[in-house]
PDB file of N, CA and C in Angstrom:
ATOM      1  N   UNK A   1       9.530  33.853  20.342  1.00  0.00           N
ATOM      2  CA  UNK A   1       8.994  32.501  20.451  1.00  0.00           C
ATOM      3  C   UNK A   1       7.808  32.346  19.506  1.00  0.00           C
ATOM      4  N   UNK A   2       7.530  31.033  19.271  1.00  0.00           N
ATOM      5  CA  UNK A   2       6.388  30.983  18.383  1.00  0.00           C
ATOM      6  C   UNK A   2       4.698  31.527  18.516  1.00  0.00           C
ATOM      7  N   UNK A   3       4.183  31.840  17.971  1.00  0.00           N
ATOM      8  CA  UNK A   3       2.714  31.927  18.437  1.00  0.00           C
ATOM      9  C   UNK A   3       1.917  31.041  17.532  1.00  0.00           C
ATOM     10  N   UNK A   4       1.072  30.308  17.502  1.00  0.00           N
ATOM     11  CA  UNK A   4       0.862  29.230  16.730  1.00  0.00           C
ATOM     12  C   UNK A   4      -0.748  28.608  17.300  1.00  0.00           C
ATOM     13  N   UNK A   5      -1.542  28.239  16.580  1.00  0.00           N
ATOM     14  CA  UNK A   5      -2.978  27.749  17.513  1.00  0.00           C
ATOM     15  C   UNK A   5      -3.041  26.446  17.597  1.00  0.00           C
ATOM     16  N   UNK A   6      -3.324  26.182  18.487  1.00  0.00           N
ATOM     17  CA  UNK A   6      -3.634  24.148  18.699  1.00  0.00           C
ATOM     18  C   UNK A   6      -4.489  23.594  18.492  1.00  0.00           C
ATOM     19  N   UNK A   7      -5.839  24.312  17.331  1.00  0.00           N
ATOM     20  CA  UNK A   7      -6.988  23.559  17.308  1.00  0.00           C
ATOM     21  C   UNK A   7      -6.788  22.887  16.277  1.00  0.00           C
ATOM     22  N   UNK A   8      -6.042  23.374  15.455  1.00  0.00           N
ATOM     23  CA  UNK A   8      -5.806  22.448  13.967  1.00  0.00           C
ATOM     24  C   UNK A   8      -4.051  22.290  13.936  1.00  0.00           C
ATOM     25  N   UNK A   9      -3.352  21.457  14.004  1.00  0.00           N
ATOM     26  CA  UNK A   9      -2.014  21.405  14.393  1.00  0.00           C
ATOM     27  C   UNK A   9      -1.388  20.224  14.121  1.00  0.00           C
ATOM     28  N   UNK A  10      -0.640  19.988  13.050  1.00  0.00           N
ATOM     29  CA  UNK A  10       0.138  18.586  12.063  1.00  0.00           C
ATOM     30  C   UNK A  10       1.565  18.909  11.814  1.00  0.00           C
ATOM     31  N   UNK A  11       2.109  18.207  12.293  1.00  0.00           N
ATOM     32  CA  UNK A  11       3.475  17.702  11.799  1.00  0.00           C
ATOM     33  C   UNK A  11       3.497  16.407  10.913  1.00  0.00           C
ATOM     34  N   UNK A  12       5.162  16.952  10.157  1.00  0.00           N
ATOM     35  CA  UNK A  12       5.549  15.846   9.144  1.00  0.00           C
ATOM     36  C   UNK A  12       7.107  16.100   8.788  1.00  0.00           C
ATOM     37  N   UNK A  13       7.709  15.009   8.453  1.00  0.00           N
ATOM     38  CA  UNK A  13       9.176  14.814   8.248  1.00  0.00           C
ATOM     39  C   UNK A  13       9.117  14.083   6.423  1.00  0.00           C
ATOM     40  N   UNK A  14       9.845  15.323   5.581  1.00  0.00           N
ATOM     41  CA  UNK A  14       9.794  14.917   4.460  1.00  0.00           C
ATOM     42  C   UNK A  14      11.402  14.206   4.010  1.00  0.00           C
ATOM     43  N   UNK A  15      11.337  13.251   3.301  1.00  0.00           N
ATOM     44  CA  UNK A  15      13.350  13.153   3.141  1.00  0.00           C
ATOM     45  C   UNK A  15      13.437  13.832   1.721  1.00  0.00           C
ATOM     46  N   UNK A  16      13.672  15.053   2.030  1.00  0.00           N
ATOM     47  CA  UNK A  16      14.342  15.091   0.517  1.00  0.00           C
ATOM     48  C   UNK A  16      16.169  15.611   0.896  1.00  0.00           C
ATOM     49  N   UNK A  17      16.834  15.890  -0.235  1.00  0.00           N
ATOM     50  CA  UNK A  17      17.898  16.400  -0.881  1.00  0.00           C
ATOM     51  C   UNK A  17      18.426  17.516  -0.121  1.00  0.00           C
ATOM     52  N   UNK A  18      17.681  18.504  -0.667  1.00  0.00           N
ATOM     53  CA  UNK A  18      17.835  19.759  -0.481  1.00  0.00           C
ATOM     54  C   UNK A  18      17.008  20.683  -0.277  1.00  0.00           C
ATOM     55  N   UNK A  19      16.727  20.444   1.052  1.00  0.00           N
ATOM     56  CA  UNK A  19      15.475  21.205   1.666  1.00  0.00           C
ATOM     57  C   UNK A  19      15.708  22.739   2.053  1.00  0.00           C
ATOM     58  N   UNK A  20      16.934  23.106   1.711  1.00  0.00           N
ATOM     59  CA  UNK A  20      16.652  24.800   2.095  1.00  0.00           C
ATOM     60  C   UNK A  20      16.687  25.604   1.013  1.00  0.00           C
ATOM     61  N   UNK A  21      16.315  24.939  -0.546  1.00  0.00           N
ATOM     62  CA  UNK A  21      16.321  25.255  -1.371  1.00  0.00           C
ATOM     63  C   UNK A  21      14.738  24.998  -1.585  1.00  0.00           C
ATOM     64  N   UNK A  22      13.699  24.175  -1.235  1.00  0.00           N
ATOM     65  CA  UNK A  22      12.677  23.970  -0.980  1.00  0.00           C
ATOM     66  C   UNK A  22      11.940  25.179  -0.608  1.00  0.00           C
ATOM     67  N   UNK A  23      12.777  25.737   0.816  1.00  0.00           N
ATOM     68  CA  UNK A  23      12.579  26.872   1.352  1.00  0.00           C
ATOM     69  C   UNK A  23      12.065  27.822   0.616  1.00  0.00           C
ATOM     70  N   UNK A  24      13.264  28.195   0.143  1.00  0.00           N
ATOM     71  CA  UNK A  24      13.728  29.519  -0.733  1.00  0.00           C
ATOM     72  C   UNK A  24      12.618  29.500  -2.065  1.00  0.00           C
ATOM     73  N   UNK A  25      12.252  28.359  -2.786  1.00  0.00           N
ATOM     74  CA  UNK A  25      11.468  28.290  -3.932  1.00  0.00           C
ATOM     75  C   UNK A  25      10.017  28.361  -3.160  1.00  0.00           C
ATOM     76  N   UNK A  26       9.766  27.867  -2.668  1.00  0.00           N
ATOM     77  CA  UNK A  26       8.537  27.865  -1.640  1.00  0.00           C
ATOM     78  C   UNK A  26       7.758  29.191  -1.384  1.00  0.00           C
ATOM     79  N   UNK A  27       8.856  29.835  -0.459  1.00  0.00           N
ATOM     80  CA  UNK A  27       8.459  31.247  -0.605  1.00  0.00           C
ATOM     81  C   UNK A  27       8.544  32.585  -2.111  1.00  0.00           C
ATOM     82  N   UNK A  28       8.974  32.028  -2.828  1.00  0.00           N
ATOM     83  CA  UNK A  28       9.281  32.572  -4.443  1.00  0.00           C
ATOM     84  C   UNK A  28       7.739  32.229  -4.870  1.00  0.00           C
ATOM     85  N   UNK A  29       7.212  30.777  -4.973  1.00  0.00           N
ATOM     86  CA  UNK A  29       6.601  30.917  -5.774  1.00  0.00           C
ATOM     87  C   UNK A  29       4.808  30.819  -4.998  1.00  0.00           C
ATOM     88  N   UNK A  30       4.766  30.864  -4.127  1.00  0.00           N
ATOM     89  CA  UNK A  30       3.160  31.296  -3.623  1.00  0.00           C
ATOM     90  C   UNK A  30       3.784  32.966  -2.956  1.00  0.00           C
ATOM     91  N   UNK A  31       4.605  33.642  -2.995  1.00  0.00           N
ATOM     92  CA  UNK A  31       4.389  35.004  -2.017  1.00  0.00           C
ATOM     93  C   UNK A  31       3.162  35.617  -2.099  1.00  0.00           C
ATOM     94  N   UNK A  32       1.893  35.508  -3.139  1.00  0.00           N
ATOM     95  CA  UNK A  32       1.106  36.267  -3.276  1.00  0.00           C
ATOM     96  C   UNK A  32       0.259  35.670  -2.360  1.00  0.00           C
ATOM     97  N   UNK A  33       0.482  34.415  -1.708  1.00  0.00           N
ATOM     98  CA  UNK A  33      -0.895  33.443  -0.208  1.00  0.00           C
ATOM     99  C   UNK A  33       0.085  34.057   1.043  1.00  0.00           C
ATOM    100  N   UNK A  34       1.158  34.399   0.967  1.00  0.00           N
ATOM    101  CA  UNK A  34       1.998  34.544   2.377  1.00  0.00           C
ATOM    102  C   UNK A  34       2.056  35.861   2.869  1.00  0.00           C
ATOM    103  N   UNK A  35       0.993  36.458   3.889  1.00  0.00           N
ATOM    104  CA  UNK A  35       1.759  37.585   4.792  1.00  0.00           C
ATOM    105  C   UNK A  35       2.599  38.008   4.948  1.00  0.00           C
ATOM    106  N   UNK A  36       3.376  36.983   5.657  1.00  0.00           N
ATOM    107  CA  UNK A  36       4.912  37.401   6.216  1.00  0.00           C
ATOM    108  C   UNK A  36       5.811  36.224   6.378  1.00  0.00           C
ATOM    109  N   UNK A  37       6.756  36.313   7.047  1.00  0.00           N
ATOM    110  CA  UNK A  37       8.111  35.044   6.511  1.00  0.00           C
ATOM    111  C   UNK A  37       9.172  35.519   7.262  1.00  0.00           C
ATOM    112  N   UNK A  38       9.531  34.599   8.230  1.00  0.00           N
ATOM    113  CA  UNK A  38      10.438  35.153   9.166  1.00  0.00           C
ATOM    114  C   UNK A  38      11.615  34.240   9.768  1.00  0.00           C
ATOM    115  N   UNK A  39      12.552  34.277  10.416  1.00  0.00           N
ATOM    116  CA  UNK A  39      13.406  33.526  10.524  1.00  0.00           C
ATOM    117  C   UNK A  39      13.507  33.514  12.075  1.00  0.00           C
ATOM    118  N   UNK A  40      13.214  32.082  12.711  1.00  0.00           N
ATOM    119  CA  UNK A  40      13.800  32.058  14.400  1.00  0.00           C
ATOM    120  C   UNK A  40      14.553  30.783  14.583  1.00  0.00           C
ATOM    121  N   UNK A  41      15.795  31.389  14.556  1.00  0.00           N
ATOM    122  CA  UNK A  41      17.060  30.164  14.514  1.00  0.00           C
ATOM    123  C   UNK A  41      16.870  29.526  13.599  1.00  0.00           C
ATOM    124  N   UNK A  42      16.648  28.184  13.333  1.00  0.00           N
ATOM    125  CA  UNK A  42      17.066  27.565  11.852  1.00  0.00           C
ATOM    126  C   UNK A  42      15.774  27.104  11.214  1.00  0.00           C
ATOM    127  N   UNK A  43      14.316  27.989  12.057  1.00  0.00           N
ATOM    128  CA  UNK A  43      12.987  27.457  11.271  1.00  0.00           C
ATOM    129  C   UNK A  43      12.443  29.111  10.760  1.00  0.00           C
ATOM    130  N   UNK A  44      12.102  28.675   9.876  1.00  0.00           N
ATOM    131  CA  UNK A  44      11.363  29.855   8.647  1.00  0.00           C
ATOM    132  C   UNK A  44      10.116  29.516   8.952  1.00  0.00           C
ATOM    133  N   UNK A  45       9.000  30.558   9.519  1.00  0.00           N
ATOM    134  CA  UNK A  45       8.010  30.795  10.067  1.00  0.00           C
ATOM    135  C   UNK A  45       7.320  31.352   8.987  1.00  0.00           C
ATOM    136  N   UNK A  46       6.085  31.090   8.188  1.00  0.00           N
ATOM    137  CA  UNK A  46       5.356  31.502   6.890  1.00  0.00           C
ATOM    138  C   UNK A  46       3.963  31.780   7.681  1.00  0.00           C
ATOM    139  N   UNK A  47       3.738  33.051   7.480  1.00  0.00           N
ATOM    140  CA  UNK A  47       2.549  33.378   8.153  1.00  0.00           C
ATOM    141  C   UNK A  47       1.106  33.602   6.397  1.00  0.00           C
ATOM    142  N   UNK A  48       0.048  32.620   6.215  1.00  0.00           N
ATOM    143  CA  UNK A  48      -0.615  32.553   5.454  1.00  0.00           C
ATOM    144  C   UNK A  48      -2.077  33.642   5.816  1.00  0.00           C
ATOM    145  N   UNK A  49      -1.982  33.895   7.362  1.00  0.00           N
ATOM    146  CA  UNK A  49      -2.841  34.580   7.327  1.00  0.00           C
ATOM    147  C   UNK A  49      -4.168  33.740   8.027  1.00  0.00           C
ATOM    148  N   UNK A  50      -4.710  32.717   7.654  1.00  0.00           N
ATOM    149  CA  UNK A  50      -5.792  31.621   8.235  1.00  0.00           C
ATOM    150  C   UNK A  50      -4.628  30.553   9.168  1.00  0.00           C
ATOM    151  N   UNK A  51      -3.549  30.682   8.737  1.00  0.00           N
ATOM    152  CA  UNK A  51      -2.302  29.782   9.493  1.00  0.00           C
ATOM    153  C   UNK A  51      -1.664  29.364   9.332  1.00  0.00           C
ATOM    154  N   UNK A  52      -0.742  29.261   9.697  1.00  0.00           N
ATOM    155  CA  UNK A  52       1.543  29.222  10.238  1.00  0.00           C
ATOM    156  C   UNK A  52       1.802  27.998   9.169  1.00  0.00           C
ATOM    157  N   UNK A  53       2.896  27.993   8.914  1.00  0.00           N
ATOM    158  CA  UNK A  53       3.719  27.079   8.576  1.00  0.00           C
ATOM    159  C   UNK A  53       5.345  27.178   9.158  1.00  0.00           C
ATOM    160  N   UNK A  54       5.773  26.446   9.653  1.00  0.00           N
ATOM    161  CA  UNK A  54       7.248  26.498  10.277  1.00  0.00           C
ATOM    162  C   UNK A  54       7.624  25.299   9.384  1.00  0.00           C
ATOM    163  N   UNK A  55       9.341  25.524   8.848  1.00  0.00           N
ATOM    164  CA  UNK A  55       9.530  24.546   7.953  1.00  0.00           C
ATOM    165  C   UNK A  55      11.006  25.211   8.440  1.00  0.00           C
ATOM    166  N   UNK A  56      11.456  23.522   9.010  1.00  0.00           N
ATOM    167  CA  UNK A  56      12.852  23.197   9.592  1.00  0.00           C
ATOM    168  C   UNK A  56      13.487  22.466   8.975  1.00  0.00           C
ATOM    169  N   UNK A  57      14.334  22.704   8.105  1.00  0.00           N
ATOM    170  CA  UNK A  57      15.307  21.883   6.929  1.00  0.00           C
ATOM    171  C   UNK A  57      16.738  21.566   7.810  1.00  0.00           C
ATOM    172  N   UNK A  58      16.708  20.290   7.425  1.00  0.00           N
ATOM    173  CA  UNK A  58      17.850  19.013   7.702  1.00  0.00           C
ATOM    174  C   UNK A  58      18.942  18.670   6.770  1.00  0.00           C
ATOM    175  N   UNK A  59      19.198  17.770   7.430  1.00  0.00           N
ATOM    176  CA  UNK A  59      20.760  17.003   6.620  1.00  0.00           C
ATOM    177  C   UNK A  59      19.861  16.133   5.607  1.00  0.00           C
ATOM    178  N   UNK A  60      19.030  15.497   5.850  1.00  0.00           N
ATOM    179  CA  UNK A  60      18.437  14.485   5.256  1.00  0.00           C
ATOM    180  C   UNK A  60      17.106  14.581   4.974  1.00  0.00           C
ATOM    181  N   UNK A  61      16.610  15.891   5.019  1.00  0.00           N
ATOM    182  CA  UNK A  61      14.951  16.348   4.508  1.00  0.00           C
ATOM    183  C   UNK A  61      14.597  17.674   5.537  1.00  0.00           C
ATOM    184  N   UNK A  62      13.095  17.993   5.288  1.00  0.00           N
ATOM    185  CA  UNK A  62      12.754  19.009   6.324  1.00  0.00           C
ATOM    186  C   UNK A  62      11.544  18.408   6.980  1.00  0.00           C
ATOM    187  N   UNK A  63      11.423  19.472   8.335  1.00  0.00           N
ATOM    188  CA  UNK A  63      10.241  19.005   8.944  1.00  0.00           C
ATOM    189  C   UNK A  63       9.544  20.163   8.785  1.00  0.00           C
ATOM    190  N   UNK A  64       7.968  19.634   8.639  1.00  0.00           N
ATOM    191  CA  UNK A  64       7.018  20.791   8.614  1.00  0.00           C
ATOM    192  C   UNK A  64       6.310  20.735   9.319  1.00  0.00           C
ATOM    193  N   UNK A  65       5.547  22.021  10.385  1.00  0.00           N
ATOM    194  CA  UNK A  65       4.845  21.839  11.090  1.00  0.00           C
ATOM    195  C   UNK A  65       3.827  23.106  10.511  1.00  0.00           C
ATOM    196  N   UNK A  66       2.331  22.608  10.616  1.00  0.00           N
ATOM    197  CA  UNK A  66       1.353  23.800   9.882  1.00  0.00           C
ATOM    198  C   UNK A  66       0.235  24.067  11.421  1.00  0.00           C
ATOM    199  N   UNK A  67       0.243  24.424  11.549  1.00  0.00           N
ATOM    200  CA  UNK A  67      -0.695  25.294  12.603  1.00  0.00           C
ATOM    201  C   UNK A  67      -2.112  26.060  12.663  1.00  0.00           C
ATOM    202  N   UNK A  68      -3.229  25.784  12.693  1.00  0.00           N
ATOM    203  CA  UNK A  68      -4.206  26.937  12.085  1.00  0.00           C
ATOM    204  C   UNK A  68      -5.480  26.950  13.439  1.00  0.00           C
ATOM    205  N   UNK A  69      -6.132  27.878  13.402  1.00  0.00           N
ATOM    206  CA  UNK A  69      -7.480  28.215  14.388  1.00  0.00           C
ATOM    207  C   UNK A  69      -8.777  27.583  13.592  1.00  0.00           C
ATOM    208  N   UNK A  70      -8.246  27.600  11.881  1.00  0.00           N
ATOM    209  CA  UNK A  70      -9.515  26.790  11.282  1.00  0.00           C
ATOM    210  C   UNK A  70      -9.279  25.859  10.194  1.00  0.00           C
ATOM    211  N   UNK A  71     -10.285  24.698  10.000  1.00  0.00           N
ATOM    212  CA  UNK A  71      -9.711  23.920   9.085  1.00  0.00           C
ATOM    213  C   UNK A  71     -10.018  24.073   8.013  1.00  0.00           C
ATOM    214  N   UNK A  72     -10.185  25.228   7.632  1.00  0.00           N
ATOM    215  CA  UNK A  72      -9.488  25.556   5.559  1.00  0.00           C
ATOM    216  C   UNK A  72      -8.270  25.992   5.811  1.00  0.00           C
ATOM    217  N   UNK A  73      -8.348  27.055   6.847  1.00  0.00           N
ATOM    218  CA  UNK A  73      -6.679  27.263   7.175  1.00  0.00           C
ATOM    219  C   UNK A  73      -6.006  26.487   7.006  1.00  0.00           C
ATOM    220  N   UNK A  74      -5.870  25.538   7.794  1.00  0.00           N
ATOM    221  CA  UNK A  74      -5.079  24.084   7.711  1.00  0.00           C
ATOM    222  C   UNK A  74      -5.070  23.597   7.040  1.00  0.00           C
ATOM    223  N   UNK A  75      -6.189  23.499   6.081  1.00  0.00           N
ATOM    224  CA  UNK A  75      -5.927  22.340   4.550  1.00  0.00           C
ATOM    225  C   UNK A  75      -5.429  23.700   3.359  1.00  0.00           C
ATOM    226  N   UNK A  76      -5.572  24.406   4.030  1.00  0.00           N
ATOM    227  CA  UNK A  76      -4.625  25.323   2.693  1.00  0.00           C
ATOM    228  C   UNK A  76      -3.592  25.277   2.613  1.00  0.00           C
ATOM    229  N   UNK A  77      -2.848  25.891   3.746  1.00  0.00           N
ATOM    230  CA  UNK A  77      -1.634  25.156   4.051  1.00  0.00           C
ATOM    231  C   UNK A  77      -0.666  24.131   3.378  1.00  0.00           C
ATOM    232  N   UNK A  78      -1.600  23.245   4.359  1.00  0.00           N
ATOM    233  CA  UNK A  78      -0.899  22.143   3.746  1.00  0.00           C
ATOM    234  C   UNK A  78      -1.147  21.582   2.320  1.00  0.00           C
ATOM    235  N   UNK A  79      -2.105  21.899   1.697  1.00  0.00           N
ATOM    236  CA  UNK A  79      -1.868  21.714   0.019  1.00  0.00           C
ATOM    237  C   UNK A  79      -1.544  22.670  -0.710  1.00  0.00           C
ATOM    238  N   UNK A  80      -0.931  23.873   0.077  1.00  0.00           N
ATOM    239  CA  UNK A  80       0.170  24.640  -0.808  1.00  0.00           C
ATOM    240  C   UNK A  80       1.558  24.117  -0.459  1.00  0.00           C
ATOM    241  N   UNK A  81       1.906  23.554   0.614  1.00  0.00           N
ATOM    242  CA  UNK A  81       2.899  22.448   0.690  1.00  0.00           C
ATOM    243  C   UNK A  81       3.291  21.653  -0.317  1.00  0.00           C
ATOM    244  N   UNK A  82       1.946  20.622  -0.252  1.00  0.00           N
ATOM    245  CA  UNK A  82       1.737  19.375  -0.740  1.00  0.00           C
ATOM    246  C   UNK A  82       2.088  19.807  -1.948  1.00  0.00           C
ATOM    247  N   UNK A  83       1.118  20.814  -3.107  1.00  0.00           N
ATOM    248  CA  UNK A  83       1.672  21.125  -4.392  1.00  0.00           C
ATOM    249  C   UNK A  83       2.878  21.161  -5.175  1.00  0.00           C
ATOM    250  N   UNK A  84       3.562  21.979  -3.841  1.00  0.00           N
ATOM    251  CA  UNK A  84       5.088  22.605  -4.350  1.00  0.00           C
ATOM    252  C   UNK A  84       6.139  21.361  -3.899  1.00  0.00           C
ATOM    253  N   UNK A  85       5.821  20.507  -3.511  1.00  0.00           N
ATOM    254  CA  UNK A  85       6.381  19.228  -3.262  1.00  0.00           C
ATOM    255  C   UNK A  85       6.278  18.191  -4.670  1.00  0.00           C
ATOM    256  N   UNK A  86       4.984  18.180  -4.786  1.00  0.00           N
ATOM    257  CA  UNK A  86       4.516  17.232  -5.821  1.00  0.00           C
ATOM    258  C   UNK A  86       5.199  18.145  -6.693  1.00  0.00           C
ATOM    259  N   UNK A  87       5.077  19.259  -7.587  1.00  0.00           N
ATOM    260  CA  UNK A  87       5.459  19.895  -8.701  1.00  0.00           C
ATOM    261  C   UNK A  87       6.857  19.909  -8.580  1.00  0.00           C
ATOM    262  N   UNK A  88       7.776  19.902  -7.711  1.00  0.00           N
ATOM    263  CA  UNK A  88       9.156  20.108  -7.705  1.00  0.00           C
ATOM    264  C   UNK A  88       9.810  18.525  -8.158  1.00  0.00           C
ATOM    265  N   UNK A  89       8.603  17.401  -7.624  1.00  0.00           N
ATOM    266  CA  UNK A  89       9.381  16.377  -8.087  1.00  0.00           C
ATOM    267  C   UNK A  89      10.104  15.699  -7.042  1.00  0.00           C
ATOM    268  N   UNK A  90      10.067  16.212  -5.828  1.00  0.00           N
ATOM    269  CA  UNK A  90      10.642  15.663  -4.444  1.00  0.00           C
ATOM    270  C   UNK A  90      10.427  13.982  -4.107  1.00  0.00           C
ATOM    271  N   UNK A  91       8.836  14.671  -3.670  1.00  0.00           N
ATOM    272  CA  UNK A  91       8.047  13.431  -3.185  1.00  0.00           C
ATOM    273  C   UNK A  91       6.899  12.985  -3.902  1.00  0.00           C
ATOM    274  N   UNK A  92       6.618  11.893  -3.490  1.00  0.00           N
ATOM    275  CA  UNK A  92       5.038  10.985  -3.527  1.00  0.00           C
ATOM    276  C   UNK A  92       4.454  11.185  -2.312  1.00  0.00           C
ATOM    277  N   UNK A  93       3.155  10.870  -2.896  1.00  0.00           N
ATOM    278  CA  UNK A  93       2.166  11.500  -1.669  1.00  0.00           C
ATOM    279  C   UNK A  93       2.205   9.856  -0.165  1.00  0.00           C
ATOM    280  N   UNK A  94       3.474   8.796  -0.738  1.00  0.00           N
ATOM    281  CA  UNK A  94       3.264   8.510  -0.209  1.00  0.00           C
ATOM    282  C   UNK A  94       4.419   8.061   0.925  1.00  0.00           C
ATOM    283  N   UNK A  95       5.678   9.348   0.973  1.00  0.00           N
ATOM    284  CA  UNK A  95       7.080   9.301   1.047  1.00  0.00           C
ATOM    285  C   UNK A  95       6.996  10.260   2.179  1.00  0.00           C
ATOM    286  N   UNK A  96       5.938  10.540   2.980  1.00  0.00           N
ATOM    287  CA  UNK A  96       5.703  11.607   4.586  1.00  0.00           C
ATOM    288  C   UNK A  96       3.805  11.211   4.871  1.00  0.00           C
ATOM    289  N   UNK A  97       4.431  11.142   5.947  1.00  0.00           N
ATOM    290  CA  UNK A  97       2.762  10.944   6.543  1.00  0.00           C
ATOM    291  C   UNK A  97       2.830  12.113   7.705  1.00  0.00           C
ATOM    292  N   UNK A  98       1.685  12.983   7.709  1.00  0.00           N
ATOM    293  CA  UNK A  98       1.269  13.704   9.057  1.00  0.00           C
ATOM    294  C   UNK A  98       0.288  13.445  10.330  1.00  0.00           C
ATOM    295  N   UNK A  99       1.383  14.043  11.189  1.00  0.00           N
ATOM    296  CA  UNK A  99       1.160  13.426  12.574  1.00  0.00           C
ATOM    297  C   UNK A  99       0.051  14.348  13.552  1.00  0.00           C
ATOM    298  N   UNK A 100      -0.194  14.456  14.300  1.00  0.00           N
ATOM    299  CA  UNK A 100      -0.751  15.402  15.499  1.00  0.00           C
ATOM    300  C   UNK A 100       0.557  15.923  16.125  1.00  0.00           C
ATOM    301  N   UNK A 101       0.402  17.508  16.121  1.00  0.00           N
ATOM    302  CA  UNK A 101       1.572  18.024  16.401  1.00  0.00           C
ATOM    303  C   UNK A 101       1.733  18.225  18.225  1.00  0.00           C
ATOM    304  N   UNK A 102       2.161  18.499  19.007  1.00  0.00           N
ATOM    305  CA  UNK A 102       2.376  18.618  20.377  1.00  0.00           C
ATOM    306  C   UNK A 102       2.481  20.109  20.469  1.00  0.00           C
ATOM    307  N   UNK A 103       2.517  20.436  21.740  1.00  0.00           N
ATOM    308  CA  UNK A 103       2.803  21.719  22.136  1.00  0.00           C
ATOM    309  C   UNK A 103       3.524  22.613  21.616  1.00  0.00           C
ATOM    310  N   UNK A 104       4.911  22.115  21.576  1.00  0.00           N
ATOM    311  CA  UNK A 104       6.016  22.144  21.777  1.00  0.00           C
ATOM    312  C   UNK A 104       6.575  21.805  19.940  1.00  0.00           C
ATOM    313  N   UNK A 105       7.112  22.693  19.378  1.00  0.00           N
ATOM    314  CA  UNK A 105       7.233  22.421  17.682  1.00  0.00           C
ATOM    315  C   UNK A 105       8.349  21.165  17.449  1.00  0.00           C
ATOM    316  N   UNK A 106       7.824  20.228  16.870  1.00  0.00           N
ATOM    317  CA  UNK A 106       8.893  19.487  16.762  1.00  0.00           C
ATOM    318  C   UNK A 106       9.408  18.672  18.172  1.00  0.00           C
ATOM    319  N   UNK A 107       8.575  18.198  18.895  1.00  0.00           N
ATOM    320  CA  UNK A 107       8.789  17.420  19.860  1.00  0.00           C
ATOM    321  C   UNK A 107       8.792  15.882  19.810  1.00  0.00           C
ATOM    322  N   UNK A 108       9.375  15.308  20.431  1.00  0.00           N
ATOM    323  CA  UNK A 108       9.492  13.641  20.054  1.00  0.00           C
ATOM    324  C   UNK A 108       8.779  13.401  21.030  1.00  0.00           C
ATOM    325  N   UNK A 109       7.507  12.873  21.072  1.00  0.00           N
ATOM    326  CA  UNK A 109       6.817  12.306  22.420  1.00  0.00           C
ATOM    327  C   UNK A 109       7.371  10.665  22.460  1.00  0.00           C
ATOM    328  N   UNK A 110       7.102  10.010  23.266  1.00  0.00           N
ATOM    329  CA  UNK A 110       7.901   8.915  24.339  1.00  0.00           C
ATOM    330  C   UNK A 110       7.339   7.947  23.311  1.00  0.00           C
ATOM    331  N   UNK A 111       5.894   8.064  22.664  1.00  0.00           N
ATOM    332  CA  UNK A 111       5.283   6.677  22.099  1.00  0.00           C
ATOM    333  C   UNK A 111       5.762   6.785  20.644  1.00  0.00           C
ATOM    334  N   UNK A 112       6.219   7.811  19.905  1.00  0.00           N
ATOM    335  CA  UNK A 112       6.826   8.009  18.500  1.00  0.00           C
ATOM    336  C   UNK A 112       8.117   7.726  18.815  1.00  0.00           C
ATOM    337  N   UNK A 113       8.973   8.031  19.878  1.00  0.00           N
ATOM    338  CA  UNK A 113      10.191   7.999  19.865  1.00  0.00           C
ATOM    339  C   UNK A 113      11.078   6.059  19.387  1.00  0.00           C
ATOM    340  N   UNK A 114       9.866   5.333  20.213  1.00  0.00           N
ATOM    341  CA  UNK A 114       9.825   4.018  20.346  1.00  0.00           C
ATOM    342  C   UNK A 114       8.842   3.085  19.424  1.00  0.00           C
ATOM    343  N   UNK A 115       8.178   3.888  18.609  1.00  0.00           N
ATOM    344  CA  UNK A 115       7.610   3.515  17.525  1.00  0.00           C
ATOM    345  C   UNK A 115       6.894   2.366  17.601  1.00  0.00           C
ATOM    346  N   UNK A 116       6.083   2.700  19.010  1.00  0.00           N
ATOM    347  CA  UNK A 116       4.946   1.479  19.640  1.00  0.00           C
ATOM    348  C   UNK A 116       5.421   0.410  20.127  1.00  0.00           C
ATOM    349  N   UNK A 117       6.414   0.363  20.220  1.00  0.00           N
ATOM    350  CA  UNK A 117       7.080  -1.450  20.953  1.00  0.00           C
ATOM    351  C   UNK A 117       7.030  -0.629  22.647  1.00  0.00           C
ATOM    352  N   UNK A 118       6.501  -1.720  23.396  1.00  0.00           N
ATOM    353  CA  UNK A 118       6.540  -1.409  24.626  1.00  0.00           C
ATOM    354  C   UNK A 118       7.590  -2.260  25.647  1.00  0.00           C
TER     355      UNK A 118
END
C-alpha cells in the first residue's frame, strides 16, 4: 500500500496522448533526482527522496498525485513534472490545474464529482 505524507499533498489530471510513454521518459531522463521507482498495480510510485510522486496513466491522459512532508519537496516535484511536460511538448501550463489531494490517492470527493452545482 502506499506510504505518502499529507502535509503537502496535490493532485492533477493531465490529457495527453500517450501517457505511459510519459512514464517511461520521465523516469529516463531525471533518474539522477529519483531514489527509487516502483510499480503497485497500474501506478508507478517515484520516490524523490523529500517526496512521492504516483503517476497513473489513462486512455485519455495521466493522473498525478505528488506527496511531500516539506514544501521544497513538493515544489520539486512538481516542477520536475511540470518541466518534462512543458519540454516534451504535451501541455500548457494552462491544460491541468492542481487540486488538494484526499486521503485516499485519486479519490473523487462528492463536491468535484458534481463540479459545484448543488
Amino acid at each position: 500500500m502506499y506510504s505518502y505524507a499529507t502535509h503537502f499533498a496535490a493532485e492533477t489530471f493531465v490529457p495527453i496522448t500517450d501517457a505511459d510513454r510519459f512514464v517511461e521518459t520521465f523516469g529516463m531522463n531525471f533518474r539522477e533526482y529519483i531514489l527509487s521507482s516502483g510499480l503497485e498495480s497500474a501506478d508507478t510510485v517515484i520516490d524523490f527522496g523529500e517526496g512521492k510522486a504516483i503517476l497513473r496513466p489513462g486512455f485519455i491522459g495521466l493522473r498525478i498525485r505528488i506527496a511531500s512532508d516539506s514544501l521544497w519537496g513538493y515544489l520539486g516535484c512538481r516542477e520536475l513534472l511540470h518541466l518534462h511536460l512543458f519540454d516534451a511538448g504535451m501541455v500548457r501550463d494552462v491544460d491541468y490545474m492542481w487540486m488538494p489531494a484526499s486521503d485516499v490517492p485519486f479519490a473523487v470527493p462528492a463536491n468535484r464529482a458534481n463540479h459545484g452545482r448543488r
